[in-house]
Protein backbone atom coordinates (compact mmCIF):
# COMPACT_ATOMS: atom_id res chain seq x y z
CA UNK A 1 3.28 57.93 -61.47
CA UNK A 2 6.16 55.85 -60.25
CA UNK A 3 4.99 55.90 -56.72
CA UNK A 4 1.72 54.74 -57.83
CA UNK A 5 3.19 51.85 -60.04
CA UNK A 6 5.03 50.62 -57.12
CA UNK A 7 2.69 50.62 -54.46
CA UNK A 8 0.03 48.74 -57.08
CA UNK A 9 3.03 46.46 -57.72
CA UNK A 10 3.47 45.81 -53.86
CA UNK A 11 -0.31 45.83 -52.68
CA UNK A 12 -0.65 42.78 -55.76
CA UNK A 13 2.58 40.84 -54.28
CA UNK A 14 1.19 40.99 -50.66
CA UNK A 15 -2.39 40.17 -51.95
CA UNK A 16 -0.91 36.62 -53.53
CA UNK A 17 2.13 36.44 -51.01
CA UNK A 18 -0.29 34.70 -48.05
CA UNK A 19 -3.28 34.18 -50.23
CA UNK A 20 -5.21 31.31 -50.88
CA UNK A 21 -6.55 31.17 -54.08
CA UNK A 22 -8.92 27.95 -56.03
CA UNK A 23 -10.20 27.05 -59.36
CA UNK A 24 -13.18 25.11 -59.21
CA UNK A 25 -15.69 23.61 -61.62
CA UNK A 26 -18.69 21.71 -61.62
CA UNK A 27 -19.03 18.50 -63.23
CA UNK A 28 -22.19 18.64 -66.06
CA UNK A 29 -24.27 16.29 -67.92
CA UNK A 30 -24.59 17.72 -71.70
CA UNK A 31 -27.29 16.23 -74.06
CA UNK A 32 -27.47 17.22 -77.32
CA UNK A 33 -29.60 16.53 -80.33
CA UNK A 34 -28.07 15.72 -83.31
CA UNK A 35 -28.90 18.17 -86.09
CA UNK A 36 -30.39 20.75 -83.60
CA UNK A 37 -28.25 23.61 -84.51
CA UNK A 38 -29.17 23.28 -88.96
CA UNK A 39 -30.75 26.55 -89.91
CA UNK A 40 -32.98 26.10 -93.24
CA UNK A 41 -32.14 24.74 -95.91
CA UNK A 42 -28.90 23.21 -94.32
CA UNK A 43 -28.40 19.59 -94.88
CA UNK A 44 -26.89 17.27 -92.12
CA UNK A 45 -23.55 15.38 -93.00
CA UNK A 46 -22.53 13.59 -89.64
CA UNK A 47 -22.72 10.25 -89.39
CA UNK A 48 -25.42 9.90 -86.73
CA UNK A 49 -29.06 10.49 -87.82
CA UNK A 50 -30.37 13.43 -87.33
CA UNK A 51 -32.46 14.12 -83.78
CA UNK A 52 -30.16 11.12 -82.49
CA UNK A 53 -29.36 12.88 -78.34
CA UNK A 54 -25.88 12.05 -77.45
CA UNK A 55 -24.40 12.61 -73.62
CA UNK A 56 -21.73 13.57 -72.46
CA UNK A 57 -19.55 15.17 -69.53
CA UNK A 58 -18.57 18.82 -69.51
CA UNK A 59 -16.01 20.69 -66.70
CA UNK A 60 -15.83 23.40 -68.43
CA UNK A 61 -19.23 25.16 -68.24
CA UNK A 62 -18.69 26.25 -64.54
CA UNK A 63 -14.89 27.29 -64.32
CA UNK A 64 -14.28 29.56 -61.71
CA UNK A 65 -11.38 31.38 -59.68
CA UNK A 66 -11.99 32.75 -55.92
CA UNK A 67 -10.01 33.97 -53.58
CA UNK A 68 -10.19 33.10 -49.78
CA UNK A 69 -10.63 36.47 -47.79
CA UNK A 70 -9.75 35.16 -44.57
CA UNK A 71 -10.47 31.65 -42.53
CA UNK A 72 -14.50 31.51 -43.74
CA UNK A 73 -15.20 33.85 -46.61
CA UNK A 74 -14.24 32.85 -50.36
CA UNK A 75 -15.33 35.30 -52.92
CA UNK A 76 -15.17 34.23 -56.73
CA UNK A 77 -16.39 34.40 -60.25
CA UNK A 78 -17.60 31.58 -62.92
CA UNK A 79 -17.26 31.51 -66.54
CA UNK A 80 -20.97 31.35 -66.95
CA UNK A 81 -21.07 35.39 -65.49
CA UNK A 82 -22.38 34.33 -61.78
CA UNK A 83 -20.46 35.55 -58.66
CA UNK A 84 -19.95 33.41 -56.07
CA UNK A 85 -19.44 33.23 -51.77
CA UNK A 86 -18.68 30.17 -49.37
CA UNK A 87 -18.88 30.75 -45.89
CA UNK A 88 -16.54 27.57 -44.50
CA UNK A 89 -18.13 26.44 -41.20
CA UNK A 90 -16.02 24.07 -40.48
CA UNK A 91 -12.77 22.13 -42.16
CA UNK A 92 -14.74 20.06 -44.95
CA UNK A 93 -18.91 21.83 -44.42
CA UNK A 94 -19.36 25.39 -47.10
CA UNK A 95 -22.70 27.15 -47.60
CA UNK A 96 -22.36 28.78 -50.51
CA UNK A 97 -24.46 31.56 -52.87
CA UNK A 98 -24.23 32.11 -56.67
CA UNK A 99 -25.50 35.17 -58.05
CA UNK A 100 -25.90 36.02 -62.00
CA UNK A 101 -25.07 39.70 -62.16
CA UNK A 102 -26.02 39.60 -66.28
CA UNK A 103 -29.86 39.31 -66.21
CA UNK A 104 -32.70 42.04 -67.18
CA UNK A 105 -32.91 45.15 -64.81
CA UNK A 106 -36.57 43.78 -65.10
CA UNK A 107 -36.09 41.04 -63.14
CA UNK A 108 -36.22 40.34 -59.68
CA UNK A 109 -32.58 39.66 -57.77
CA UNK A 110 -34.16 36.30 -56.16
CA UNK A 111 -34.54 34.85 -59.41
CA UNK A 112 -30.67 34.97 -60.11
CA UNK A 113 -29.56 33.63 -56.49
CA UNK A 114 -28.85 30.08 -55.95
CA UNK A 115 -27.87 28.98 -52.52
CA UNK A 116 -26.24 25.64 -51.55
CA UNK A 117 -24.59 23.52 -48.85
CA UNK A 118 -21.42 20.95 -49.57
CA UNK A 119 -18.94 18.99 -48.22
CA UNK A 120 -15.25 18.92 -49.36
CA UNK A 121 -13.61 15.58 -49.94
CA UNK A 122 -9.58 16.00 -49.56
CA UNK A 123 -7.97 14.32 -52.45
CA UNK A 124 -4.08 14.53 -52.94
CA UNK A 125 -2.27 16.92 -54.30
CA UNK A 126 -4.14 20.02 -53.02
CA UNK A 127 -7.49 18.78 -54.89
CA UNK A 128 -11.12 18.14 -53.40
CA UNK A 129 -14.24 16.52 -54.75
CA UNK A 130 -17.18 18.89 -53.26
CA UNK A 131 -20.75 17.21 -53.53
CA UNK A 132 -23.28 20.01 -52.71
CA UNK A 133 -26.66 20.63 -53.08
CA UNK A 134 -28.28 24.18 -54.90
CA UNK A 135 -31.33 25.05 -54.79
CA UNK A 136 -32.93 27.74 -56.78
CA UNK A 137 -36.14 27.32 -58.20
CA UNK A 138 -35.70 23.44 -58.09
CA UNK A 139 -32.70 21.34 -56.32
CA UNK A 140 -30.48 19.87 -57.97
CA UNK A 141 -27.48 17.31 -56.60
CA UNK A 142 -24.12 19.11 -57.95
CA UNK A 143 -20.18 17.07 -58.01
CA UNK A 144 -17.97 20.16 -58.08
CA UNK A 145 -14.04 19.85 -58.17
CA UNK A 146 -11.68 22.67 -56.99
CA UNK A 147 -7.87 22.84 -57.15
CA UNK A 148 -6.14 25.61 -53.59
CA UNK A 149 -3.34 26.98 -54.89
């Protein structure tokens, strides 16, 4: 048991020793209804009138960790329950695919992938601002930001 313990101890500290890991999220636009969420009988007390939409910016939807397997590959999870893969071709260009692994056994697997292409923006401090482009069903423009520890 001791043996075991130790060489789990030392496989974790060489896994994070040389390892490259990120947080990333993507930057979303939230609109919401005022007085969507009243069930029957419930009466609305805010001070905005009721089916008023309000906007606002969420980064918290899409948190995610990965880790980078070598030079190209980054394998990860998000918050939302969808795995996740960049292959880096070059220093800044990352294809990427998102899968959601918690959908029906009826489904088909294509209707959970989402593929994408991006660029990452240096910023200081070991941040970058990643534009990229998904496309699932529909495209849709995407402003990610991801933290390499």
């Amino acid at each position: 048991m001791k043996r075991t313990l130790l060489t789990l101890a030392l496989g974790l500290g060489l896994l994070t020793a040389n390892a490259q890991w990120m947080v990333t999220t993507t930057i979303n636009k939230v609109t919401t209804i005022a007085g969507e969420d009243l069930k029957p009988g419930e009466v609305y007390d805010l001070d905005v009138c009721p089916g008023t939409k309000t906007n606002s910016i969420n980064v918290t939807d899409k948190l995610g960790i990965g880790y980078q397997l070598d030079d190209n590959f980054v394998v990860g999870i998000i918050k939302t329950g969808d795995l996740f893969v960049r292959y880096i071709l070059n220093d800044k260009l990352f294809a990427m695919c998102e899968y959601n692994y918690l959908h029906s056994s009826d489904d088909k697997i294509s209707e959970h992938v989402v593929w994408g292409i991006g660029y990452s923006f240096p910023l200081p401090n070991n941040f970058y601002l990643e534009p990229n482009y998904t496309k699932a069903e529909e495209g849709s423009f995407n402003i990610s930001i991801s933290y390499k520890i």
